[in-house]
Protein backbone atom coordinates (compact mmCIF):
# COMPACT_ATOMS: atom_id res chain seq x y z
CA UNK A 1 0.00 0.00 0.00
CA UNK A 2 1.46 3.46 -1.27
CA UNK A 3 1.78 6.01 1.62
CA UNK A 4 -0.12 9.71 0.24
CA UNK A 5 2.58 12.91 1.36
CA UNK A 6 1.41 15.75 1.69
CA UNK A 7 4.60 17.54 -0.60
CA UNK A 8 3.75 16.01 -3.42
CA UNK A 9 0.55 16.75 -3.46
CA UNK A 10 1.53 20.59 -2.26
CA UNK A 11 4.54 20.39 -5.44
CA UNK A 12 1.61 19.63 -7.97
CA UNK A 13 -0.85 21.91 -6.57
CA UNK A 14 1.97 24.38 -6.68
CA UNK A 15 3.19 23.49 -10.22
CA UNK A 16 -0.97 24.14 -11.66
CA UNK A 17 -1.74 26.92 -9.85
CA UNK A 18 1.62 28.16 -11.15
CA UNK A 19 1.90 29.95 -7.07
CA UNK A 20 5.69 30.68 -5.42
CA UNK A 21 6.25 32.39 -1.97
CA UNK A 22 2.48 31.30 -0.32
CA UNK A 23 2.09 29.33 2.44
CA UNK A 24 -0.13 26.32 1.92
CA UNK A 25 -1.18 24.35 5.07
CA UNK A 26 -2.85 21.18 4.73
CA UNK A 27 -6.04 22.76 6.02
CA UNK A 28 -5.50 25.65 3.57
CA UNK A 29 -8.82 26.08 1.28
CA UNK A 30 -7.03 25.64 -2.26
CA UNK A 31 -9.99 28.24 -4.31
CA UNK A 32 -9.02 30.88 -1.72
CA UNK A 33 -5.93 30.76 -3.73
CA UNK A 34 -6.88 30.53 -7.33
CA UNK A 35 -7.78 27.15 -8.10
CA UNK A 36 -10.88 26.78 -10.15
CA UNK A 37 -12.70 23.88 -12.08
CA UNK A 38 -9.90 23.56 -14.88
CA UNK A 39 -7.06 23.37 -12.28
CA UNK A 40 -8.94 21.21 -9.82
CA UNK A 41 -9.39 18.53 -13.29
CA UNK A 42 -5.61 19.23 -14.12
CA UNK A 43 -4.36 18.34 -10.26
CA UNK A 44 -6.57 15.03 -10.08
CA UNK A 45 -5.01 14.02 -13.58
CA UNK A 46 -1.71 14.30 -12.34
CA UNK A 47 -2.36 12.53 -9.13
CA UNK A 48 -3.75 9.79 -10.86
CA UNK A 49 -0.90 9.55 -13.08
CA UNK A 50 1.20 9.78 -10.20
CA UNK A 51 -0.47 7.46 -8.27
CA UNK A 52 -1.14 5.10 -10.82
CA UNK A 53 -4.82 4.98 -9.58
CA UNK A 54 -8.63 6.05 -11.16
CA UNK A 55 -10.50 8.54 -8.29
CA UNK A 56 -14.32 7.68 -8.03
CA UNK A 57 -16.34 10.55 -9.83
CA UNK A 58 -18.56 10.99 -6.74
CA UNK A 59 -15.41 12.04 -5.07
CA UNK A 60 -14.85 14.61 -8.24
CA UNK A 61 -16.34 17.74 -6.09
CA UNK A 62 -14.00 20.85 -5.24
CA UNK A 63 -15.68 20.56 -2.09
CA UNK A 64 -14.61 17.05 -1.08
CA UNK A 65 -11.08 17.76 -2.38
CA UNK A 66 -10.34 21.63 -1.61
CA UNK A 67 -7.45 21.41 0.93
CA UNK A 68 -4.09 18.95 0.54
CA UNK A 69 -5.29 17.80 3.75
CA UNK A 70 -8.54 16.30 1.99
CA UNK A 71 -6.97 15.56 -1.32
CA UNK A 72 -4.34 13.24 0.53
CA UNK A 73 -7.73 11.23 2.27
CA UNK A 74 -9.47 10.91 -1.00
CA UNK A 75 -6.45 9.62 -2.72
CA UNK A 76 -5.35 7.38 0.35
CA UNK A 77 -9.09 6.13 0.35
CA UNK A 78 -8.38 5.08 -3.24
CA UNK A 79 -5.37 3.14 -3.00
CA UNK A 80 -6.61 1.66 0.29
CA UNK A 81 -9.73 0.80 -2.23
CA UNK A 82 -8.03 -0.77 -5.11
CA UNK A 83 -5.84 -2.49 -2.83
CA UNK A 84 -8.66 -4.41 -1.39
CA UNK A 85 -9.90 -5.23 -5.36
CA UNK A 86 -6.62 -6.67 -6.21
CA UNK A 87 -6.61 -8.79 -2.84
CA UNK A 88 -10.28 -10.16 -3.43
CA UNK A 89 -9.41 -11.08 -7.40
């Protein structure tokens, strides 16, 4: 089971939203900052290239994933989630 950190989460956000010098917390509210609906699609892409993994589309809300703190337990949730698929099959 892959481990979800924070930084690289925070180094793609920050590579999209094309930010330098801002402090992002993992409780930080990523729209307050810029993203909108084309970034937020543009993150999850990379993730799940990154990640090697597919995020559910009821998961596919700004809302649900609008801090690093939240994006790291939606991704986590999916690994933990195909995990368990591979292990049944």
């Amino acid at each position: 089971m892959k481990k979800i950190v924070i930084d690289d989460i925070k180094k793609i956000v920050f590579s999209i939203l094309e930010v330098e010098n801002i402090t992002i917390e993992a409780e930080t509210d990523l729209t307050a900052i810029g993203m909108d609906s084309l970034e937020f699609i543009r993150i999850v892409e990379l993730l799940e290239n990154k990640y090697k993994c597919e995020i559910a589309d009821e998961k596919l809300f700004i809302p649900q994933m609008n801090t690093l703190k939240k994006i790291s337990e939606v991704l986590q949730e999916t690994l933990d989630n195909n995990s368990n698929e591979m292990i049944k099959n």
